[in-house]
Protein backbone atom coordinates (compact mmCIF):
# COMPACT_ATOMS: atom_id res chain seq x y z
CA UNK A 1 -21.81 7.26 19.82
CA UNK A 2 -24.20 6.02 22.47
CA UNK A 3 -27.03 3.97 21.90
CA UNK A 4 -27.34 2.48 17.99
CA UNK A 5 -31.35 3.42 16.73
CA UNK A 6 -33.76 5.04 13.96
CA UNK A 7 -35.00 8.23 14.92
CA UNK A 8 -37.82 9.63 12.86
CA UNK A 9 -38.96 13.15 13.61
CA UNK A 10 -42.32 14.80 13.59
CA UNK A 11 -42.04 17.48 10.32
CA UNK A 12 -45.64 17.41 9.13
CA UNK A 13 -45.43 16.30 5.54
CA UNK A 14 -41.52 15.97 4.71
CA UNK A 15 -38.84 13.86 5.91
CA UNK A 16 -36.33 14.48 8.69
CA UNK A 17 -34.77 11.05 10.05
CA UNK A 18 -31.44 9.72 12.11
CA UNK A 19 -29.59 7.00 12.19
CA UNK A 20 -27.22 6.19 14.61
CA UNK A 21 -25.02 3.33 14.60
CA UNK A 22 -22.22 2.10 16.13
CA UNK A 23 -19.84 4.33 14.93
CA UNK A 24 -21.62 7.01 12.57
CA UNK A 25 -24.44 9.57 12.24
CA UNK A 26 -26.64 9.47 9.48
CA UNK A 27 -29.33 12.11 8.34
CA UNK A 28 -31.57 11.61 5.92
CA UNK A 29 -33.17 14.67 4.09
CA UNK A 30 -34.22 18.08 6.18
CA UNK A 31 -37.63 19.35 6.55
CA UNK A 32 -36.77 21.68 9.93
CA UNK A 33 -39.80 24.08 10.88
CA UNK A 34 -39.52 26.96 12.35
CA UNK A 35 -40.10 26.17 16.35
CA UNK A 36 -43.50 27.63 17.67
CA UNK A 37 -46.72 25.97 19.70
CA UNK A 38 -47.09 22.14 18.71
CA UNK A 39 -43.52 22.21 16.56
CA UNK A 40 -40.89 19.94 17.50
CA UNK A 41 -37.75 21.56 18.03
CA UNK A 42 -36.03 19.20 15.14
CA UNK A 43 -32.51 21.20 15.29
CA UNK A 44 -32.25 21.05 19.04
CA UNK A 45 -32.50 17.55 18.76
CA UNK A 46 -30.24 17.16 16.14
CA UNK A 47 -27.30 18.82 18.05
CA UNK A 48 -28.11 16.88 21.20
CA UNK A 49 -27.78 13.49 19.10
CA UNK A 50 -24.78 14.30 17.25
CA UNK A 51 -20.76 14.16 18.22
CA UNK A 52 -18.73 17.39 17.64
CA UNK A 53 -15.22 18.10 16.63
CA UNK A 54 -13.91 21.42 17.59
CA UNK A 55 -17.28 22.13 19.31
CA UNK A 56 -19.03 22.28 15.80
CA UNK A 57 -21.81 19.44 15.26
CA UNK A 58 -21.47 17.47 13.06
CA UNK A 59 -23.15 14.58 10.93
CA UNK A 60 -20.89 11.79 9.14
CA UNK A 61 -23.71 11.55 6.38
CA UNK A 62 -26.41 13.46 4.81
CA UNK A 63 -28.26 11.70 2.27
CA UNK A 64 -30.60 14.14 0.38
CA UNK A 65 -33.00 11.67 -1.59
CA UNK A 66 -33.95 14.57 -3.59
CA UNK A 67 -34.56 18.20 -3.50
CA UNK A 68 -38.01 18.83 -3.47
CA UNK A 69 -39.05 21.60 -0.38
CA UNK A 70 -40.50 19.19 2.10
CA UNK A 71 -36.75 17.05 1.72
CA UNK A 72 -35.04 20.44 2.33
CA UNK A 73 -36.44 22.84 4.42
CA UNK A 74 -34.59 25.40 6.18
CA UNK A 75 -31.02 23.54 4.92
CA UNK A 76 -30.03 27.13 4.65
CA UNK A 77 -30.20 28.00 8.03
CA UNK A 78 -29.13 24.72 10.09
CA UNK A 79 -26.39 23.19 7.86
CA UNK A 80 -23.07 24.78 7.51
CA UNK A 81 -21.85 25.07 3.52
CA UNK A 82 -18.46 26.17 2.08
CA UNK A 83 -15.33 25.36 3.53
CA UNK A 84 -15.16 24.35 7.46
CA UNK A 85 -12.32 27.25 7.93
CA UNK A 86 -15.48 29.08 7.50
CA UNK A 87 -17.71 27.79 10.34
CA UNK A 88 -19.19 30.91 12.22
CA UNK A 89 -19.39 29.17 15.76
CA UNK A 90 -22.55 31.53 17.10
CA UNK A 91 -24.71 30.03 13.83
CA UNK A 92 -24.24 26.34 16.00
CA UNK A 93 -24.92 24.71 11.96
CA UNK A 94 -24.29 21.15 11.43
CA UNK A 95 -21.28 20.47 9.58
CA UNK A 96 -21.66 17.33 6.47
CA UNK A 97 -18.88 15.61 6.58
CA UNK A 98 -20.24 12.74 2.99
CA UNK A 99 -22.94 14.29 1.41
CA UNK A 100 -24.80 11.98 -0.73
CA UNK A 101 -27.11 13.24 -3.81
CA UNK A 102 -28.71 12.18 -6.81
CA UNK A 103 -27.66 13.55 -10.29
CA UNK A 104 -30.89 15.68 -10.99
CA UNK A 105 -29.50 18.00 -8.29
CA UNK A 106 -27.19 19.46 -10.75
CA UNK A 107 -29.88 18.77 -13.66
CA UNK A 108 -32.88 20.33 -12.42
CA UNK A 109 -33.40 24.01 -14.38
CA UNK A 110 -36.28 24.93 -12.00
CA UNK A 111 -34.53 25.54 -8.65
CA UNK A 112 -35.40 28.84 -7.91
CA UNK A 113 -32.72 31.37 -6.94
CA UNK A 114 -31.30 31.30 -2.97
CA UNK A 115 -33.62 28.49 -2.11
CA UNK A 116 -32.54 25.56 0.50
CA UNK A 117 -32.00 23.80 -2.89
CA UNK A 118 -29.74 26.31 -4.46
CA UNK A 119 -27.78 26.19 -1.49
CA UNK A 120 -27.42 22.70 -1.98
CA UNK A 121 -26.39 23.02 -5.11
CA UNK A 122 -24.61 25.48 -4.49
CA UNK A 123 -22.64 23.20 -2.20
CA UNK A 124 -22.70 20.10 -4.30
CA UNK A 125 -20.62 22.21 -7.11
CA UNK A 126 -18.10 23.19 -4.88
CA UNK A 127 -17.54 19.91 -3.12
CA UNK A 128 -17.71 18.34 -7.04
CA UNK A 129 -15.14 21.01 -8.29
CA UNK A 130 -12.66 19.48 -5.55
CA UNK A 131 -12.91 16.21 -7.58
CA UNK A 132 -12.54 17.88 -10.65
CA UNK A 133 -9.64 19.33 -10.26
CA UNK A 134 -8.62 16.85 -8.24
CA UNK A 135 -7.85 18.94 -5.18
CA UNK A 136 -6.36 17.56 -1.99
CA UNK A 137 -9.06 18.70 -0.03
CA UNK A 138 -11.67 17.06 -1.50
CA UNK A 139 -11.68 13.63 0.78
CA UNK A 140 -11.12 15.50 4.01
CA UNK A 141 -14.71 15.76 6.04
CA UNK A 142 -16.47 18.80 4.90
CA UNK A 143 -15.50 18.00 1.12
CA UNK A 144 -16.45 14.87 0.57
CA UNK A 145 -19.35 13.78 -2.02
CA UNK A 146 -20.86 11.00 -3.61
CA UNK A 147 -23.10 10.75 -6.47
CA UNK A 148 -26.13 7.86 -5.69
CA UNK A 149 -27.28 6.76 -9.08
CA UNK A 150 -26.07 7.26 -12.44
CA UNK A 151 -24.31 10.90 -13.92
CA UNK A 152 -26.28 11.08 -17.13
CA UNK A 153 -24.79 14.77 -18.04
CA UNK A 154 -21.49 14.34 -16.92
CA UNK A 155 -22.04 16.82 -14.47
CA UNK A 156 -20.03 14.49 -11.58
CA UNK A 157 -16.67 14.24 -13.05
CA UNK A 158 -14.39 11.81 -10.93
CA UNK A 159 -16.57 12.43 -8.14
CA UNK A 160 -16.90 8.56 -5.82
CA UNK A 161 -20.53 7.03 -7.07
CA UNK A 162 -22.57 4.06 -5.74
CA UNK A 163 -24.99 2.56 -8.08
CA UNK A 164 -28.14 0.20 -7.74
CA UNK A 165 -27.45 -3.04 -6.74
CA UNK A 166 -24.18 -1.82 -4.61
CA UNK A 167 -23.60 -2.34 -0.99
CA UNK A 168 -22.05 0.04 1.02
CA UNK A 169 -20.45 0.11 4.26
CA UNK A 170 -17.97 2.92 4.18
CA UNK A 171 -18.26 6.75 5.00
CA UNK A 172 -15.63 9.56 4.79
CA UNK A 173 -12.79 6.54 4.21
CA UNK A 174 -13.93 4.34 6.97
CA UNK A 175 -15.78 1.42 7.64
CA UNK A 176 -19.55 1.30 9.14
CA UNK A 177 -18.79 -1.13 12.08
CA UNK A 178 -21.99 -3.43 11.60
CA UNK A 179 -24.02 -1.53 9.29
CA UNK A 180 -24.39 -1.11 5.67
CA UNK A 181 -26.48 0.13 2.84
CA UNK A 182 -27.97 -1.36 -0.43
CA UNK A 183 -29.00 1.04 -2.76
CA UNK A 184 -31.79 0.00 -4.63
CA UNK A 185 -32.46 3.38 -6.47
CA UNK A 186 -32.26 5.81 -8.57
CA UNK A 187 -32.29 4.20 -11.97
CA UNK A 188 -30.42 5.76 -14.96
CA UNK A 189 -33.92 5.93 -16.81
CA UNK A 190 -35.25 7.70 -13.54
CA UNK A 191 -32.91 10.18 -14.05
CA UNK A 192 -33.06 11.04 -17.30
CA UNK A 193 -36.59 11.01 -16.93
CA UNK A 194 -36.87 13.54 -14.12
CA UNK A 195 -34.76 15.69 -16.69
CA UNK A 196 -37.57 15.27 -19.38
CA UNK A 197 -40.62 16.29 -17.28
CA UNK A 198 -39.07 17.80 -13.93
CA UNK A 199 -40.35 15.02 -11.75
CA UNK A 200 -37.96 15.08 -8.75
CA UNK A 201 -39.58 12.26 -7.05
CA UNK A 202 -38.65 10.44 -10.19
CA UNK A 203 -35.10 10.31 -9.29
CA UNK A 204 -35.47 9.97 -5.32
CA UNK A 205 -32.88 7.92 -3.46
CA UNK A 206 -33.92 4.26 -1.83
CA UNK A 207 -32.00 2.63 0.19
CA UNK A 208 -31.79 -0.51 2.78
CA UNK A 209 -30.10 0.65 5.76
CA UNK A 210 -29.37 -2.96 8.00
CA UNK A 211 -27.64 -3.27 11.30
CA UNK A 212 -25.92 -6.25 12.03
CA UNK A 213 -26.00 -8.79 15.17
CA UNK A 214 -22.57 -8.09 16.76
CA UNK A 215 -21.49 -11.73 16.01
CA UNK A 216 -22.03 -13.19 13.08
CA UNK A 217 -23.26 -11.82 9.62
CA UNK A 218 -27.31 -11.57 10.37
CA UNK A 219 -29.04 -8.88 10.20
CA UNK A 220 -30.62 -7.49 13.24
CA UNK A 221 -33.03 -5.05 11.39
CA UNK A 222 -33.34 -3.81 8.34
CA UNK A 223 -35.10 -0.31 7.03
CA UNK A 224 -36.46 0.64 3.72
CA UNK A 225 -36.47 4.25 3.22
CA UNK A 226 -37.43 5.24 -0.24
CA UNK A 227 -37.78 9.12 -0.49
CA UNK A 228 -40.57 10.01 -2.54
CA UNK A 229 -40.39 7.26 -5.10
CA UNK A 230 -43.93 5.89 -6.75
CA UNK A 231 -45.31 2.65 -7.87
CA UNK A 232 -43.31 2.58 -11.30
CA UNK A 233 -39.80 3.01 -9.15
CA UNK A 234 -40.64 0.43 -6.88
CA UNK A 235 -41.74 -1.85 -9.41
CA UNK A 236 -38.58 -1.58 -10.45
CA UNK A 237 -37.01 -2.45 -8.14
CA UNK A 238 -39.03 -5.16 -7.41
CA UNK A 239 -38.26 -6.91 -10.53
CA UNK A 240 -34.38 -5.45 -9.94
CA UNK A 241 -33.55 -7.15 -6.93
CA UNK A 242 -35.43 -10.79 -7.83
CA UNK A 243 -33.69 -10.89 -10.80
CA UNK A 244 -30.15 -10.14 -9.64
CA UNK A 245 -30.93 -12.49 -6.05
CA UNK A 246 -31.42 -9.55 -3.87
CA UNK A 247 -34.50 -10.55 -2.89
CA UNK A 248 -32.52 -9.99 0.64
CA UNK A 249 -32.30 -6.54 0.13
CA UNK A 250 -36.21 -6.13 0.09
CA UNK A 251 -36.70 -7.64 3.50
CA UNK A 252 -37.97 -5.00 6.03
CA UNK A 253 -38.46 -4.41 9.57
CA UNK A 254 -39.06 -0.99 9.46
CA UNK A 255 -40.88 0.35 6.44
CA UNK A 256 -40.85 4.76 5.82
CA UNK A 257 -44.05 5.12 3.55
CA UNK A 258 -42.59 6.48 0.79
CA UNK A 259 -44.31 10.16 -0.40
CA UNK A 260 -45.36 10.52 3.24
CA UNK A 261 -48.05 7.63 2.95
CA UNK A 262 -49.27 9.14 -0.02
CA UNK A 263 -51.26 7.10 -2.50
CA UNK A 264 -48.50 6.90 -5.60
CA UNK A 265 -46.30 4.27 -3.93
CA UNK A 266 -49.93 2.15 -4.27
CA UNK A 267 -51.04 3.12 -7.94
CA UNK A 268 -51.32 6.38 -10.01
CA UNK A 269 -53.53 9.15 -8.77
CA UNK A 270 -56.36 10.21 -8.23
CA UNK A 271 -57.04 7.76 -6.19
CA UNK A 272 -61.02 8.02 -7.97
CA UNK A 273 -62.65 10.54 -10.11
CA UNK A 274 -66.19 9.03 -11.05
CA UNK A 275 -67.00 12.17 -13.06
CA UNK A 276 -64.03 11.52 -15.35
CA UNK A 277 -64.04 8.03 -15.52
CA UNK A 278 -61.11 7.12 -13.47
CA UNK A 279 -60.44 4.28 -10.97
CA UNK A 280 -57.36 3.90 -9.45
CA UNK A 281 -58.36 2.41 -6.32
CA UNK A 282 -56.73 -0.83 -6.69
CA UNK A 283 -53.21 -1.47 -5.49
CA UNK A 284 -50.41 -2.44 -7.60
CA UNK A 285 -49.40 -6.52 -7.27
CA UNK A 286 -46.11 -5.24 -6.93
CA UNK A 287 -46.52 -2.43 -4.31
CA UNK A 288 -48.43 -5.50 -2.35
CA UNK A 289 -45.58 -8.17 -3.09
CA UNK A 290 -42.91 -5.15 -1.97
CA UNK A 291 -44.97 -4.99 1.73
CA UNK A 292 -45.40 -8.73 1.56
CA UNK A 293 -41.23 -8.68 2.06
CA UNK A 294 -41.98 -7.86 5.32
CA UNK A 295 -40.84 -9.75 8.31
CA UNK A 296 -42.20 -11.14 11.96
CA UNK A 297 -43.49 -7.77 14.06
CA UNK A 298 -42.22 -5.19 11.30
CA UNK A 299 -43.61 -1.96 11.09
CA UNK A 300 -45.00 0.77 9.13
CA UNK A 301 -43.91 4.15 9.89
CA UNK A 302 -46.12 7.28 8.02
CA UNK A 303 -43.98 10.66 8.19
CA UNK A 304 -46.74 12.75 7.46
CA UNK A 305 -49.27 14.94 9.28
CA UNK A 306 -52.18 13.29 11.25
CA UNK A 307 -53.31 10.27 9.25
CA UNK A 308 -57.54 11.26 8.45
CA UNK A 309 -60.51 10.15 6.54
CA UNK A 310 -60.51 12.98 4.18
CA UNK A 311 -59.04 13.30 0.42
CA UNK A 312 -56.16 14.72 1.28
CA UNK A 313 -52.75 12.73 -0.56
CA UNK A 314 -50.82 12.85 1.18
CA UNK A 315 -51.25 11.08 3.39
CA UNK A 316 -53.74 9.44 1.60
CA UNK A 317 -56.13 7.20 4.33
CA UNK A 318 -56.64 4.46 1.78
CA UNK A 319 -52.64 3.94 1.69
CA UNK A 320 -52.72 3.72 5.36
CA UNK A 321 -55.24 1.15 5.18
CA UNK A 322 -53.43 -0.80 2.86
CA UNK A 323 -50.43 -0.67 5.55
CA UNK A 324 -52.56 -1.56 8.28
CA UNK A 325 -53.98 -4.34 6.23
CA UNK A 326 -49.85 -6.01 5.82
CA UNK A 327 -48.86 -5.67 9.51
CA UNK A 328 -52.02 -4.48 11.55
CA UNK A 329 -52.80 -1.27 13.74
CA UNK A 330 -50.84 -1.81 16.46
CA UNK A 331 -47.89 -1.99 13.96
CA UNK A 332 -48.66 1.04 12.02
CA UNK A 333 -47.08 4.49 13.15
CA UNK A 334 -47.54 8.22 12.62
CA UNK A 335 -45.25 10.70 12.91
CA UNK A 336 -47.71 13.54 13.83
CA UNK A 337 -50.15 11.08 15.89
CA UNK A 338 -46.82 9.85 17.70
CA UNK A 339 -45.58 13.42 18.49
CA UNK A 340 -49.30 14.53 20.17
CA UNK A 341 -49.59 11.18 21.87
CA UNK A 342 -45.88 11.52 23.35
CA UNK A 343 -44.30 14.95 22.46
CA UNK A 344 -41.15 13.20 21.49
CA UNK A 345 -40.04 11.85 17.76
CA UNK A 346 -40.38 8.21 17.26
CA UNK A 347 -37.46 6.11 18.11
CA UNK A 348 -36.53 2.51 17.61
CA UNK A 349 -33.34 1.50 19.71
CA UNK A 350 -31.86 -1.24 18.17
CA UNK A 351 -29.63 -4.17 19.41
CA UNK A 352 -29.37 -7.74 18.45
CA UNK A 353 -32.56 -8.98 19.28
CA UNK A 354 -34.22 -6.20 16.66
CA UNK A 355 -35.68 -2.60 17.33
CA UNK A 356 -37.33 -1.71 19.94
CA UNK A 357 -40.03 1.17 19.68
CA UNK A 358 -39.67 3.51 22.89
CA UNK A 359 -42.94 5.14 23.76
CA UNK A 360 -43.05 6.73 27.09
CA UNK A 361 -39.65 7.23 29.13
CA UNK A 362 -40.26 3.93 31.11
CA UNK A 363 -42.00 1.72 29.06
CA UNK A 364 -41.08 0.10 25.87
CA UNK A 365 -42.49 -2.42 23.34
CA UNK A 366 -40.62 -4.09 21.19
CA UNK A 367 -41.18 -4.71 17.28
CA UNK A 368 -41.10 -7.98 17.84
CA UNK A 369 -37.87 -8.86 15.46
CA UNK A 370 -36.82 -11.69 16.86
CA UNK A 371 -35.50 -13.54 13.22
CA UNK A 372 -34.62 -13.49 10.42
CA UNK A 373 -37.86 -14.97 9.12
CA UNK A 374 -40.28 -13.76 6.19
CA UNK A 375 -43.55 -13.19 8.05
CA UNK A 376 -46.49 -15.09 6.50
């Protein structure tokens, strides 16, 4: 497996990221460009970071946190579907072995025909038929699915699920060797209302992804990744995870900006509108107290296109503002700024003193995650 880290990769506005840990591969959502001038080869990389089995690549996990285009780009082409007796070998796809959705996959009415999110769902009913009919298949790698969140319609009959509040350190049958996941979201209310007004964000997947110190039970880091979810979901989760005494499970080293450092994870939008009387400029207590969970030299990572002064959202430059304002400049990183600084996707290695940001080939700084501390 190599070297254990958090690879994000440089997709514009979207969401393409790896994590590799001691004994796993984990992908979270696909936004894959096609490769020209100033495009990061994203699929190259992919294969070159992965194991294979048979000579196919191959990722242990794919978590889609929903299936909006910038979460799904180009699935089509780069991820094999169907059975893996199938597998055309001169297509080089990557091969799911767990694929992890929410319900509003199956849900959603507006997919459009023979998009990346048909195919999905496309695949998602075949791998949930296995469990329906209980076929033997369905837990070998390939077939196997789990349903984040709550199955409102029934649509995920006996298919594995993993609800809010849940940790999990198992994939395809075995255990994460010091790693695990809390899953903070979605809510059954998000759900059902991404049904009523075809919101996918609504219904986005958040997770805490933690390493572990090799001995002991600390944590060495700890990521939030929260798809596309806003202020409301987050509140939520917030008040969630305080009540139940998982405050834990909001600590963060690494921060993704959820929406691609768009406004919404701050307050509603737009952002201001003077002609029409609106003023959402000020940022949510519990957006703030949700960054305030933060702890000593974490850092804020933007997966968005260059970060500007401009009224674009996203990225909106007021949200990166507020990030800069919780753990300072130096501490705040953009996918698209990192990628024309250093041609390369940004990568945090990670071991038991923390993660450890690699810039250029010879020179590294570290985040500075040296405890498990909340930072003042």
């Amino acid at each position: 497996m190599g070297k254990k880290k958090v690879k994000y990769y440089p997709v514009g506005n979207g969401d393409t990221s790896l994590l590799k840990t001691k004994n796993a591969n984990i992908i979270t959502d696909c936004n894959i460009r096609e490769v020209k001038e100033d495009i990061y080869d994203v699929k190259k990389d992919l294969v070159e970071e992965l194991d294979k089995r048979d000579d196919k690549p191959y990722t242990d996990l794919f978590i889609l946190t929903h299936h909006d285009k910038d979460h799904c780009l180009n699935f089509k082409k780069h991820f094999h579907t169907g059975k893996v007796s199938s597998y055309d070998t001169d297509d080089e796809k990557i091969i799911i072995d767990e694929l992890w959705v929410n319900e509003y996959i199956l849900g959603d009415e507006n997919i459009s025909d023979d998009s990346d999110a048909d195919v999905i769902r496309k695949e998602v009913k075949r791998r949930r038929n296995l469990y329906k009919n209980n076929d033997s298949s369905k837990d070998e790698r390939g077939n196997r699915l789990v349903l984040i969140g709550y199955d409102d319609n029934n649509n995920f009959t006996n298919v594995p699920q993993h609800i809010p509040g849940q940790i999990v350190n198992e994939i395809n049958g075995n255990t994460l060797e010091k790693f695990e996941f809390f899953i903070h979201a979605p809510f059954k209310a998000d759900v059902i209302e991404s049904n009523a007004v075809a919101d996918r964000n609504m219904s986005s997947i958040v997770y805490q992804a933690r390493f572990s110190k090799t001995n002991g039970t600390d944590f060495a880091c700890r990521i939030l990744h929260g798809g596309d979810a806003d202020h409301y979901r987050w509140a939520t989760i917030k008040e969630k995870s305080e009540k139940n005494d998982n405050k834990d499970a909001l600590e963060w080293d690494i921060f993704q900006t959820p929406h691609h450092c768009s406004w919404t994870f701050f307050n509603d939008t737009p952002y201001k509108d003077d002609d029409k009387g609106i003023d959402n400029s000020e940022p949510k207590q519990t957006s703030l107290d949700i960054l305030n969970y933060k702890l000593t030299g974490a850092k804020v990572v933007a997966t968005s296109k260059l970060v500007v002064d401009d009224e674009d959202n996203p990225p909106h430059y007021s949200a990166r503002n507020e990030y800069v304002s919780v753990v300072g400049k130096t501490n705040f990183e953009n996918t698209q700024k990192f990628y024309d600084d250093h041609k390369k996707p940004i990568v945090f290695e990670v071991n038991d003193y923390g993660a450890t940001l690699k810039r250029a080939a010879t020179a590294a700084i570290g985040a500075g995650i040296k405890k498990p501390s909340r930072a003042g």
